[in-house]
N, C-alpha and C. Protein backbone atom coordinates (compact mmCIF):
# COMPACT_ATOMS: atom_id res chain seq x y z
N UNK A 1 263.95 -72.88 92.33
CA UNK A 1 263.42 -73.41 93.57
C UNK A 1 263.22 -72.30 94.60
N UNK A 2 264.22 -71.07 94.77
CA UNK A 2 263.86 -70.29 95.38
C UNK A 2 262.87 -69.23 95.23
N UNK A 3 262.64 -69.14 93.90
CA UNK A 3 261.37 -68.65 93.68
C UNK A 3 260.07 -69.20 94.33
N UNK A 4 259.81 -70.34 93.93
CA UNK A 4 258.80 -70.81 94.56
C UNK A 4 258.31 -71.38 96.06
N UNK A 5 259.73 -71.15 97.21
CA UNK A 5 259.85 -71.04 98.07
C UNK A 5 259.24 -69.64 98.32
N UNK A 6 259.20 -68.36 97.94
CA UNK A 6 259.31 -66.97 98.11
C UNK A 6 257.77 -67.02 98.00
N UNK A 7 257.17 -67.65 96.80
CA UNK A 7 255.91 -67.45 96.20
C UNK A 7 255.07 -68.57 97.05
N UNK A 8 255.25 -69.50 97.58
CA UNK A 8 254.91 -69.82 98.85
C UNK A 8 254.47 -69.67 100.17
N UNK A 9 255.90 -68.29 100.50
CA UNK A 9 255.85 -67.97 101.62
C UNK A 9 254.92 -66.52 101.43
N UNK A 10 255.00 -66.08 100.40
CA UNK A 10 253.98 -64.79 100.22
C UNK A 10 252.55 -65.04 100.25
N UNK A 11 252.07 -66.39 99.61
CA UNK A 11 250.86 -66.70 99.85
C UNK A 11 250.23 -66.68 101.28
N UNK A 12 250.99 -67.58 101.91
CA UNK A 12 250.71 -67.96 103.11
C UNK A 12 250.14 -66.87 104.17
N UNK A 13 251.31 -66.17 104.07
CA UNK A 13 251.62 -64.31 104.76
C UNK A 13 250.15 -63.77 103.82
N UNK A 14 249.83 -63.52 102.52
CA UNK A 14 248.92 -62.93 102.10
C UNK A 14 247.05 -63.88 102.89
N UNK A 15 247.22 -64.89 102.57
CA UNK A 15 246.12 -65.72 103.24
C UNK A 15 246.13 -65.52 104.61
N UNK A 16 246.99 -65.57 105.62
CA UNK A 16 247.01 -65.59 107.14
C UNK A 16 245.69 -64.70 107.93
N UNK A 17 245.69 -63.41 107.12
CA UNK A 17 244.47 -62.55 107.90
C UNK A 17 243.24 -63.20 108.18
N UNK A 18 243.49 -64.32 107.10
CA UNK A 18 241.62 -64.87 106.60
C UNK A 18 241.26 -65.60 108.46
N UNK A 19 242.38 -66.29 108.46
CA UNK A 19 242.60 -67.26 109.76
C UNK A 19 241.29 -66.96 110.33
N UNK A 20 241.31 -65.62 110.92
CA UNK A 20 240.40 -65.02 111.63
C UNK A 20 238.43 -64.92 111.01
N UNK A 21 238.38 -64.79 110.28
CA UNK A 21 236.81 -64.65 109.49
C UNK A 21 236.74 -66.18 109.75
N UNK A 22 235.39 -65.87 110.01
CA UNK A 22 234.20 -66.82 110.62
C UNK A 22 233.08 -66.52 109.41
N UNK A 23 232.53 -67.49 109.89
CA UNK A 23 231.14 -67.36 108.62
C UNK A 23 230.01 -67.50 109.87
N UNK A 24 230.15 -66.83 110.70
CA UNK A 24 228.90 -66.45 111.83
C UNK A 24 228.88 -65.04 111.61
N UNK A 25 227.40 -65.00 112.21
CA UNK A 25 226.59 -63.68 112.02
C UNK A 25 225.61 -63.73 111.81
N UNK A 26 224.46 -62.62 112.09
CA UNK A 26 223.78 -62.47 112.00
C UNK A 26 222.79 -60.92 111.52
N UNK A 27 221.42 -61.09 111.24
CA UNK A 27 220.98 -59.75 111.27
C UNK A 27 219.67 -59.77 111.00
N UNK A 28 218.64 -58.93 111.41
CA UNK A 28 217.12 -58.86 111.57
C UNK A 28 216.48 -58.00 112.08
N UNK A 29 215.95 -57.87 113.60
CA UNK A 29 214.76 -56.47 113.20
C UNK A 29 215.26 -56.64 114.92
N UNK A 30 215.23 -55.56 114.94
CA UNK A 30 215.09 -54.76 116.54
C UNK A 30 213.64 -54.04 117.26
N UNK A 31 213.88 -53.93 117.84
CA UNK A 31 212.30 -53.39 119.06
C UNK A 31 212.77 -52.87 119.98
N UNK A 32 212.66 -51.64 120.54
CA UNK A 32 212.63 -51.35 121.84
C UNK A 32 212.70 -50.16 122.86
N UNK A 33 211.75 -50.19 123.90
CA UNK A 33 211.60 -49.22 124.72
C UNK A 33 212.97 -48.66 125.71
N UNK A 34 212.87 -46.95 125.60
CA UNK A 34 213.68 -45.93 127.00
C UNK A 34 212.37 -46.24 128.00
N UNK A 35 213.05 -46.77 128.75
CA UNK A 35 212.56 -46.74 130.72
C UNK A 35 212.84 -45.45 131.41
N UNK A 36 211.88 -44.53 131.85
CA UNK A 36 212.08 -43.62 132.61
C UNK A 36 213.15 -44.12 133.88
N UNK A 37 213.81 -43.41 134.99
CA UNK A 37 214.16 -43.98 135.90
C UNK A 37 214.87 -42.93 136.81
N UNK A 38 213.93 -41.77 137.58
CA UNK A 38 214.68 -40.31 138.18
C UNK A 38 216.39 -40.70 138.16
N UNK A 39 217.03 -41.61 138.40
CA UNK A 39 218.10 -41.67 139.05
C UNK A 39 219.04 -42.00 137.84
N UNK A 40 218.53 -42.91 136.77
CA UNK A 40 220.03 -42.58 135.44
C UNK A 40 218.94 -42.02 134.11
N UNK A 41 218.23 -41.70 134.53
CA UNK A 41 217.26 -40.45 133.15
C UNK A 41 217.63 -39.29 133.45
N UNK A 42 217.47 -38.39 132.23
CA UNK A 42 217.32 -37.24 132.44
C UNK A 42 216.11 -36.58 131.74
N UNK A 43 215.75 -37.47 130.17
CA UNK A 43 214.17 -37.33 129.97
C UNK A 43 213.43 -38.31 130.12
N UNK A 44 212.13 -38.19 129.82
CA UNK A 44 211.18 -38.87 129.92
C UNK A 44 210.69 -38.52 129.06
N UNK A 45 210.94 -39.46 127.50
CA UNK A 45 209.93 -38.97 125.97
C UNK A 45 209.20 -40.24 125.74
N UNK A 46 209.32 -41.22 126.78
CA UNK A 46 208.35 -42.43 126.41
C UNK A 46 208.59 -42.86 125.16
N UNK A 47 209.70 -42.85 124.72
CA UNK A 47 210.14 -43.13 123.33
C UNK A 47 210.04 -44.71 122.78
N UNK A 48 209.82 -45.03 121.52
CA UNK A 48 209.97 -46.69 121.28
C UNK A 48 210.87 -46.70 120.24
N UNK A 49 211.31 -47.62 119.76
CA UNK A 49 212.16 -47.26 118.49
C UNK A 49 212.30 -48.98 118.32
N UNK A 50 212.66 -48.68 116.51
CA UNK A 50 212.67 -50.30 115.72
C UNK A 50 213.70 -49.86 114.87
N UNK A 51 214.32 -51.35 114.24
CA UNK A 51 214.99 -51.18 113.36
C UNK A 51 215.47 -51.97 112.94
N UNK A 52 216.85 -51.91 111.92
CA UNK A 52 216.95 -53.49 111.19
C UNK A 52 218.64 -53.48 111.44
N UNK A 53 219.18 -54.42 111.36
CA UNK A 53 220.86 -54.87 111.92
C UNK A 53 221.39 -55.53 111.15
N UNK A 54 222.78 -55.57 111.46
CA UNK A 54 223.38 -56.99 110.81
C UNK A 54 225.00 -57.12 110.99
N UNK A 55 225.49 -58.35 111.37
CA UNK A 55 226.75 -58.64 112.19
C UNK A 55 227.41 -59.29 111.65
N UNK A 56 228.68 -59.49 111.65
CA UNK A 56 229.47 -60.51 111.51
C UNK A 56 230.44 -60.96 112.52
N UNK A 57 230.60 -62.19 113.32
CA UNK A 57 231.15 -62.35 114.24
C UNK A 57 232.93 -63.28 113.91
N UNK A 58 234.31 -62.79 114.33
CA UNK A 58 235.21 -63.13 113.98
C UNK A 58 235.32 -64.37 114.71
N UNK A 59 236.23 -65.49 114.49
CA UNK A 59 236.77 -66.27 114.87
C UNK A 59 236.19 -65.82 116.59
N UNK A 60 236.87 -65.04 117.15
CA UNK A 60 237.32 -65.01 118.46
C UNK A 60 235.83 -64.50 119.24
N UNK A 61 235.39 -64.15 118.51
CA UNK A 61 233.71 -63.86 119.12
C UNK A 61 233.75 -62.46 119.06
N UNK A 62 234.40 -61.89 118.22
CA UNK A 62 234.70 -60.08 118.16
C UNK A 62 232.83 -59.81 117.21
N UNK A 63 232.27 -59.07 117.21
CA UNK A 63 231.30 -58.62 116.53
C UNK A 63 231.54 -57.26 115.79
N UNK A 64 231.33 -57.07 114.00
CA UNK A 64 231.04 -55.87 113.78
C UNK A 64 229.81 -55.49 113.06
N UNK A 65 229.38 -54.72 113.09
CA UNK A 65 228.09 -54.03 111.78
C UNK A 65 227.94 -52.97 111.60
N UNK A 66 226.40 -53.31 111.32
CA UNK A 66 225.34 -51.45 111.17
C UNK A 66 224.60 -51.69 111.70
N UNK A 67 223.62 -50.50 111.29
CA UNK A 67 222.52 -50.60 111.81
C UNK A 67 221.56 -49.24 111.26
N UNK A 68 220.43 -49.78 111.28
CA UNK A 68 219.77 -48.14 111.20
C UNK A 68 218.30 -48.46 112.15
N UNK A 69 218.01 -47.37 112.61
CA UNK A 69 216.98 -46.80 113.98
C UNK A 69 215.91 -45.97 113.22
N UNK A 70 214.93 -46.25 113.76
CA UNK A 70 213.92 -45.11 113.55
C UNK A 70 213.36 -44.84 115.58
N UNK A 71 213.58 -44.03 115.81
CA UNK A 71 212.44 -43.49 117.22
C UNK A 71 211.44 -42.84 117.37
N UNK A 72 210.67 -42.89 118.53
CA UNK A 72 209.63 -42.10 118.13
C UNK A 72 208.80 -41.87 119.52
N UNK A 73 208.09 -41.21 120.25
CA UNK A 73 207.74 -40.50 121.21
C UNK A 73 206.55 -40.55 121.50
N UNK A 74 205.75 -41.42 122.40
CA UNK A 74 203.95 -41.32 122.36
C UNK A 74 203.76 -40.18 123.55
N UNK A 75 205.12 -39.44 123.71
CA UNK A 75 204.66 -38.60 124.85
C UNK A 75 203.74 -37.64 124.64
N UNK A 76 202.81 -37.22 124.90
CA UNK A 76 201.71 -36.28 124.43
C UNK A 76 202.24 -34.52 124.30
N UNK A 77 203.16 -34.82 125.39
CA UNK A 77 204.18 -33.16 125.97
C UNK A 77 205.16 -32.99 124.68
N UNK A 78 205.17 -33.69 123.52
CA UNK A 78 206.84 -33.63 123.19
C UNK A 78 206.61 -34.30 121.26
N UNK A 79 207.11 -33.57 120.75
CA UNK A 79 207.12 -33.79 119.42
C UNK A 79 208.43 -34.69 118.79
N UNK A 80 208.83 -35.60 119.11
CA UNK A 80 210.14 -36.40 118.77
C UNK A 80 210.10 -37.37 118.25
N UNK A 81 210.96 -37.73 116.96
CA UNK A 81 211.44 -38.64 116.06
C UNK A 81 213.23 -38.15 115.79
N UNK A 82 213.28 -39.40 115.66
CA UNK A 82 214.67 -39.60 114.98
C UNK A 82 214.93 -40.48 114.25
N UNK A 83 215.94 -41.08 113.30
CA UNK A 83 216.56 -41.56 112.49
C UNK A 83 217.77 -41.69 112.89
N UNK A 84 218.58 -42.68 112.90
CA UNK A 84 220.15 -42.90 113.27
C UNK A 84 220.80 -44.33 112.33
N UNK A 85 221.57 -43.95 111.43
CA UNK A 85 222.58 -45.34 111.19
C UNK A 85 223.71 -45.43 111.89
N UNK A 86 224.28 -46.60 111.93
CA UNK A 86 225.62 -46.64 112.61
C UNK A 86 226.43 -47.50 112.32
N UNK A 87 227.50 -48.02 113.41
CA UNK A 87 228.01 -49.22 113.82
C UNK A 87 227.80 -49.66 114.95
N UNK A 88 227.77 -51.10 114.83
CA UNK A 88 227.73 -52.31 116.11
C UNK A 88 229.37 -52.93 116.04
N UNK A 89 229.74 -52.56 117.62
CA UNK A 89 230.90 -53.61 118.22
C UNK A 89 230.76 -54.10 119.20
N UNK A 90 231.01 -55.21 119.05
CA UNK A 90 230.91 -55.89 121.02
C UNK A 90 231.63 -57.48 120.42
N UNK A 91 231.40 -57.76 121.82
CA UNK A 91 231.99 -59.53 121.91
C UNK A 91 230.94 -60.44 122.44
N UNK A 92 230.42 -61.53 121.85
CA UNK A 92 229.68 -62.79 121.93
C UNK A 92 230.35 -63.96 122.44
N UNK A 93 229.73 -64.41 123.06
CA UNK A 93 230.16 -65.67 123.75
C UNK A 93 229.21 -67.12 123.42
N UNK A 94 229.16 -68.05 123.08
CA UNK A 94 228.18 -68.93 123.21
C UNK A 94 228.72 -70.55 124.24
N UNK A 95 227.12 -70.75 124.67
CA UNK A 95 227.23 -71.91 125.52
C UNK A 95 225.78 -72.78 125.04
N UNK A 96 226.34 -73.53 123.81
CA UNK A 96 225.51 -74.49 123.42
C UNK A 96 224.43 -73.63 122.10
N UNK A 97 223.19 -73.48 122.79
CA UNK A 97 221.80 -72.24 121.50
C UNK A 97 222.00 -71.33 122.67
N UNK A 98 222.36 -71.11 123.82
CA UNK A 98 222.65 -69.76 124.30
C UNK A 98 223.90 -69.18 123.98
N UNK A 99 223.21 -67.52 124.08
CA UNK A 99 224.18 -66.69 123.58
C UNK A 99 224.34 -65.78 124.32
N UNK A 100 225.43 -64.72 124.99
CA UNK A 100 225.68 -63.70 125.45
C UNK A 100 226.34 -62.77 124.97
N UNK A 101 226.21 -61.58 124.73
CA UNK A 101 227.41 -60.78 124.30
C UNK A 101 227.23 -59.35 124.82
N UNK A 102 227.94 -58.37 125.07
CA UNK A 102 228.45 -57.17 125.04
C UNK A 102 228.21 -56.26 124.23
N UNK A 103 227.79 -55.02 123.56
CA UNK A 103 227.84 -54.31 122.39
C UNK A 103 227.75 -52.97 122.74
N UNK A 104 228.10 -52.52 121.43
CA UNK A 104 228.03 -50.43 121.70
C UNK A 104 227.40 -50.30 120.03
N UNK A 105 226.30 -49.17 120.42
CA UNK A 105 225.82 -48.82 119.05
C UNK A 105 226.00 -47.80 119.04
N UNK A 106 227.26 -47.19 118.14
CA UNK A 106 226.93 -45.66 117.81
C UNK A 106 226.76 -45.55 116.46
N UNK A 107 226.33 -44.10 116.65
CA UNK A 107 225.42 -43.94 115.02
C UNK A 107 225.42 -42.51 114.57
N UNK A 108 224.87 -41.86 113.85
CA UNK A 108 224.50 -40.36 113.93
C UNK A 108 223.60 -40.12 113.19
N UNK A 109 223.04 -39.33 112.65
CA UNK A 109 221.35 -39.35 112.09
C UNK A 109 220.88 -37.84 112.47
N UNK A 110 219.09 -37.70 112.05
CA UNK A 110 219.22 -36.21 112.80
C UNK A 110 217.79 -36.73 113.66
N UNK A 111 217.06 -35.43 114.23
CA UNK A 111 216.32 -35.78 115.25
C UNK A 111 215.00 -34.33 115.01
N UNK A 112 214.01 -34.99 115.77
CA UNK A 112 212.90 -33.35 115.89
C UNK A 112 213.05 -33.75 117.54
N UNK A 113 213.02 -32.71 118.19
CA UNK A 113 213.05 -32.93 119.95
C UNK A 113 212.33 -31.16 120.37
N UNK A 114 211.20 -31.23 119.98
CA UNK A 114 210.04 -29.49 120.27
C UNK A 114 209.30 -30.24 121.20
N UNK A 115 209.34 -29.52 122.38
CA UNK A 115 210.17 -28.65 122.94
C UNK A 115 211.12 -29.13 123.80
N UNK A 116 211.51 -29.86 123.85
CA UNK A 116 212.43 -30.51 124.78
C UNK A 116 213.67 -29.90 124.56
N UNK A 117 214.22 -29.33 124.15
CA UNK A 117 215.43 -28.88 123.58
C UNK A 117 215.75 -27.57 122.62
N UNK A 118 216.61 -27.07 123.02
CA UNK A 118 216.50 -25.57 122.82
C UNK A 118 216.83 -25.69 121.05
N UNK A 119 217.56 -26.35 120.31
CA UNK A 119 217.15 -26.74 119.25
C UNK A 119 216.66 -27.91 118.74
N UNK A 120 215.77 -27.62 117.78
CA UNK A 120 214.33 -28.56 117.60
C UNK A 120 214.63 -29.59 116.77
N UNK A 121 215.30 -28.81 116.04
CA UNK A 121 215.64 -30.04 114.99
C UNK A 121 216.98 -29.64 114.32
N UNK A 122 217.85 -30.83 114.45
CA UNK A 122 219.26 -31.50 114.19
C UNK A 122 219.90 -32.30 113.78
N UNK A 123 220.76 -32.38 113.83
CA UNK A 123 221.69 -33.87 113.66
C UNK A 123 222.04 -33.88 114.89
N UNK A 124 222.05 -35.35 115.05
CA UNK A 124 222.42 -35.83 116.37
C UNK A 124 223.33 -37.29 116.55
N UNK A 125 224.12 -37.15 117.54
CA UNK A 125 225.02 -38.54 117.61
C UNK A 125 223.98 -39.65 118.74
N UNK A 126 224.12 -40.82 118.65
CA UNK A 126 223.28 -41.59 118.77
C UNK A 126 224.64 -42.88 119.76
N UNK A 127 224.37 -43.44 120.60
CA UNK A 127 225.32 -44.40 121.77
C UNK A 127 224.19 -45.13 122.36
N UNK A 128 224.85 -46.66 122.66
CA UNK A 128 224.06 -47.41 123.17
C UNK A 128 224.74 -48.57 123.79
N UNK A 129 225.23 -48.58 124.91
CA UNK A 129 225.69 -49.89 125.12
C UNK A 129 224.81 -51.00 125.95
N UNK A 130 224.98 -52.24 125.68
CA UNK A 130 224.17 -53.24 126.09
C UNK A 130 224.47 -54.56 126.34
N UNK A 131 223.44 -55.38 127.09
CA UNK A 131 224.07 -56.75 127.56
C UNK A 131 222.88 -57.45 126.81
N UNK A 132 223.28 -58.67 126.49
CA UNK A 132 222.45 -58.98 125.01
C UNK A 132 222.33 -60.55 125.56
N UNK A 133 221.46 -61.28 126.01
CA UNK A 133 220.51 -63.12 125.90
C UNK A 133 220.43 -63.54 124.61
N UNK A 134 220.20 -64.29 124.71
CA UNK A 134 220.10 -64.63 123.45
C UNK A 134 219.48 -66.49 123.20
N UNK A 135 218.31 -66.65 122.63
CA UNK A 135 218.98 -68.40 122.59
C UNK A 135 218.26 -68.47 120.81
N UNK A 136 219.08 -69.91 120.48
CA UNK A 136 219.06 -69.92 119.16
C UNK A 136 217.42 -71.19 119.17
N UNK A 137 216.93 -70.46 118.63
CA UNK A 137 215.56 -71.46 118.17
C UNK A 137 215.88 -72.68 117.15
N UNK A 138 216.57 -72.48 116.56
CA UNK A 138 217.42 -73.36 115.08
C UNK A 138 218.75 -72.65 114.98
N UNK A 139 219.19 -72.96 113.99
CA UNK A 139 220.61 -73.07 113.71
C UNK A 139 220.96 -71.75 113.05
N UNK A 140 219.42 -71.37 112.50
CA UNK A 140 219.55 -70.08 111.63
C UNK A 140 218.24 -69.03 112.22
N UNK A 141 217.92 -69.11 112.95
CA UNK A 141 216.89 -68.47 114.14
C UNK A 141 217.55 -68.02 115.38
N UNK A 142 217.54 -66.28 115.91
CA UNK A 142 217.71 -66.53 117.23
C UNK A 142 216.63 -65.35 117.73
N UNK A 143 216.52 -65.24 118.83
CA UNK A 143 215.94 -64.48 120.10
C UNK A 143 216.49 -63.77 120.81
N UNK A 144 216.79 -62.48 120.86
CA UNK A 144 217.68 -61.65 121.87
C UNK A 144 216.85 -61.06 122.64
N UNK A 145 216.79 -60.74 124.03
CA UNK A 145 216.40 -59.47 125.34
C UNK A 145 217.77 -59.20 125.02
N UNK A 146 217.71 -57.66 125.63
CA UNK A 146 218.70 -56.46 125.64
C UNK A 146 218.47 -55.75 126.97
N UNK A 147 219.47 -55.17 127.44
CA UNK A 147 219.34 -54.06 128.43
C UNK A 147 220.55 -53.09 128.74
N UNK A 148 220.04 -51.94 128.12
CA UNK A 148 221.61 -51.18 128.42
C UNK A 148 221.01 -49.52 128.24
N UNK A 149 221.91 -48.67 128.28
CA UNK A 149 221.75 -47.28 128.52
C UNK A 149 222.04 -46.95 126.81
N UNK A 150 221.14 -45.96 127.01
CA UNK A 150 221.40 -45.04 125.37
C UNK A 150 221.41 -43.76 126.09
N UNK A 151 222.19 -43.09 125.07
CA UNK A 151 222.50 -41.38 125.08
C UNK A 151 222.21 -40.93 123.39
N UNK A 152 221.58 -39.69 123.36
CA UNK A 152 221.81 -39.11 122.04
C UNK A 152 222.00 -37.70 122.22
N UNK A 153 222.73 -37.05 121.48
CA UNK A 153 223.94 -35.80 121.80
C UNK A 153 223.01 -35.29 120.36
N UNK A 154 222.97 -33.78 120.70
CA UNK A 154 222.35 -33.09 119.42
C UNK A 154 223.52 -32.23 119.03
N UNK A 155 223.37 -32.28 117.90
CA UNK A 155 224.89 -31.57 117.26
C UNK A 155 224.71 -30.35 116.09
N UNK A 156 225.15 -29.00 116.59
CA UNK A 156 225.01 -27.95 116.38
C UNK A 156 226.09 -27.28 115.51
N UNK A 157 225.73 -26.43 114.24
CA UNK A 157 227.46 -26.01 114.05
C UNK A 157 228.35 -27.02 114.26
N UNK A 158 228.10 -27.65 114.19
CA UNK A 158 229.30 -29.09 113.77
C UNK A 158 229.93 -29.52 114.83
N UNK A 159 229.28 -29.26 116.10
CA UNK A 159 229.77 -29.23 117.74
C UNK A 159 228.67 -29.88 118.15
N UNK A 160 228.93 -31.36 118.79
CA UNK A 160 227.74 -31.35 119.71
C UNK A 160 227.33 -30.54 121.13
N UNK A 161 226.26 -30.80 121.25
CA UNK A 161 225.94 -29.79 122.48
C UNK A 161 225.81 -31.02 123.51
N UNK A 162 226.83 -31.34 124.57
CA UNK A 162 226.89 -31.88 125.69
C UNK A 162 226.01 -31.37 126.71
N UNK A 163 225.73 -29.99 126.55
CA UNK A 163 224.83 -29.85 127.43
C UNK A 163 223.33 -30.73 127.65
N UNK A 164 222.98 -30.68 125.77
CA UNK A 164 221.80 -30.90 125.92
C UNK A 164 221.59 -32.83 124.95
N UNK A 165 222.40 -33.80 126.24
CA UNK A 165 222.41 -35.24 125.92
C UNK A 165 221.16 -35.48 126.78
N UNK A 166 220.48 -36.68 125.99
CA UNK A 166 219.23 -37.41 126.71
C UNK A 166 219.40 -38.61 126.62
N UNK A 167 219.76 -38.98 128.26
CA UNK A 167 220.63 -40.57 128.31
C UNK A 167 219.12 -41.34 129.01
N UNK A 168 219.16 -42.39 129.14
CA UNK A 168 217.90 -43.43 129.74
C UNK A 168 218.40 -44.50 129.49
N UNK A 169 217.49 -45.66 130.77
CA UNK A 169 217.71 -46.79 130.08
C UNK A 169 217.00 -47.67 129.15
N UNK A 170 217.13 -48.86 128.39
CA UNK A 170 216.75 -49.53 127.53
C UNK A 170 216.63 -50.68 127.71
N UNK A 171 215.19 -51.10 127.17
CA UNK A 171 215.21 -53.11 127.03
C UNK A 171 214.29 -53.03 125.66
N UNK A 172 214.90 -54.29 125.42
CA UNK A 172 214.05 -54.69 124.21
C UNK A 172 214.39 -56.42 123.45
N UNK A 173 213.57 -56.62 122.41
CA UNK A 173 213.85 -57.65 121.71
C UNK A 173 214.33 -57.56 120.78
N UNK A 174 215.27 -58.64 120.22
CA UNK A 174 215.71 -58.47 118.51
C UNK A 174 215.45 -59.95 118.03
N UNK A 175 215.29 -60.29 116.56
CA UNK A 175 214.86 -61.28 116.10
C UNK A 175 215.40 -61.60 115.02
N UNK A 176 216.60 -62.64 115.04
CA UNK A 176 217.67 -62.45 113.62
C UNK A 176 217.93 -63.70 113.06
N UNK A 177 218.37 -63.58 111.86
CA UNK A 177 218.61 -64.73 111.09
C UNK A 177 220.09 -64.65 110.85
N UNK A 178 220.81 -66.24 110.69
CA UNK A 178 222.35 -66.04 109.86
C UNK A 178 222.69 -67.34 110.52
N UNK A 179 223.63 -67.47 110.88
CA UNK A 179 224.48 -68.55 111.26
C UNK A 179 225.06 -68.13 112.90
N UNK A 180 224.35 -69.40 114.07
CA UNK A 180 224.65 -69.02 115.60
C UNK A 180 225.35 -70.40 115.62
């Protein structure tokens, strides 16, 4: 009997973590423009960038993922693309098919930035934090606006160069499927 008291209580203790996993989440395609702005820019590459995501949201509304970026530059002055994968963390909230949440995208990847930057081409670390709308069209459909600041740090000799970060701000759309 005390065995199976033991083998009981080990299950339980082994199952307990699950408590937490949710079967919400989501993931789909991203869009979106750097806003010049003299006062929190420091470039201006007229940059757009897309990409594809995907989340899983815990019990408590915790969010984690990936992600991968492509960018890209219609500035006529400036030769720039990048590439970045990462992770997504933040916290979601919902009120009814609306959604709100919090997030940070960092990532790392490399970059071309001629002439903007004293080296042209790198690896670079990639940050993004943001405030995220959201409403659910269906049950397995949603709609996000975004707005938040990105930075990307070019990284040299295995050191990034703080000197030479290009922070701006950001809006855009995302368009995802999963369970809201």
């Amino acid at each position: 009997m005390r065995g199976v008291k033991i083998l009981v209580l080990s299950v339980a203790l082994a199952v307990l973590p699950l408590s937490v996993v949710s079967a919400r989440g989501g993931g789909g395609i991203t869009w979106g423009q750097e806003y010049f702005n003299p006062s929190l820019s420091n470039f201006d590459l007229q940059t757009t960038y897309s990409g594809a995501y995907g989340y899983g949201v815990m019990h408590d509304g915790q969010r984690i993922g990936g992600f991968a970026l492509g960018l890209r530059s219609s500035a006529p002055s400036s030769d720039f693309g990048a590439g970045f994968v990462g992770v997504i963390t933040g916290q979601e909230v919902h009120l009814g098919r609306v959604m709100g949440a919090v997030n940070l995208w960092t990532g790392l990847g490399g970059m071309r930035a001629s002439p903007v930057l004293s080296t042209p081409d790198c690896f670079a670390l990639f940050g993004q934090v943001e405030l995220e709308l959201g409403f659910g069209f269906t049950r397995v459909m949603q709609l996000t606006a975004y707005a938040g600041m990105q930075a990307i740090a070019a990284v040299v000799d295995g050191r990034p160069l703080f000197s030479e970060v290009m922070y701006t701000p950001v809006l855009g759309l995302r368009l995802a499927w999963g369970s809201f």
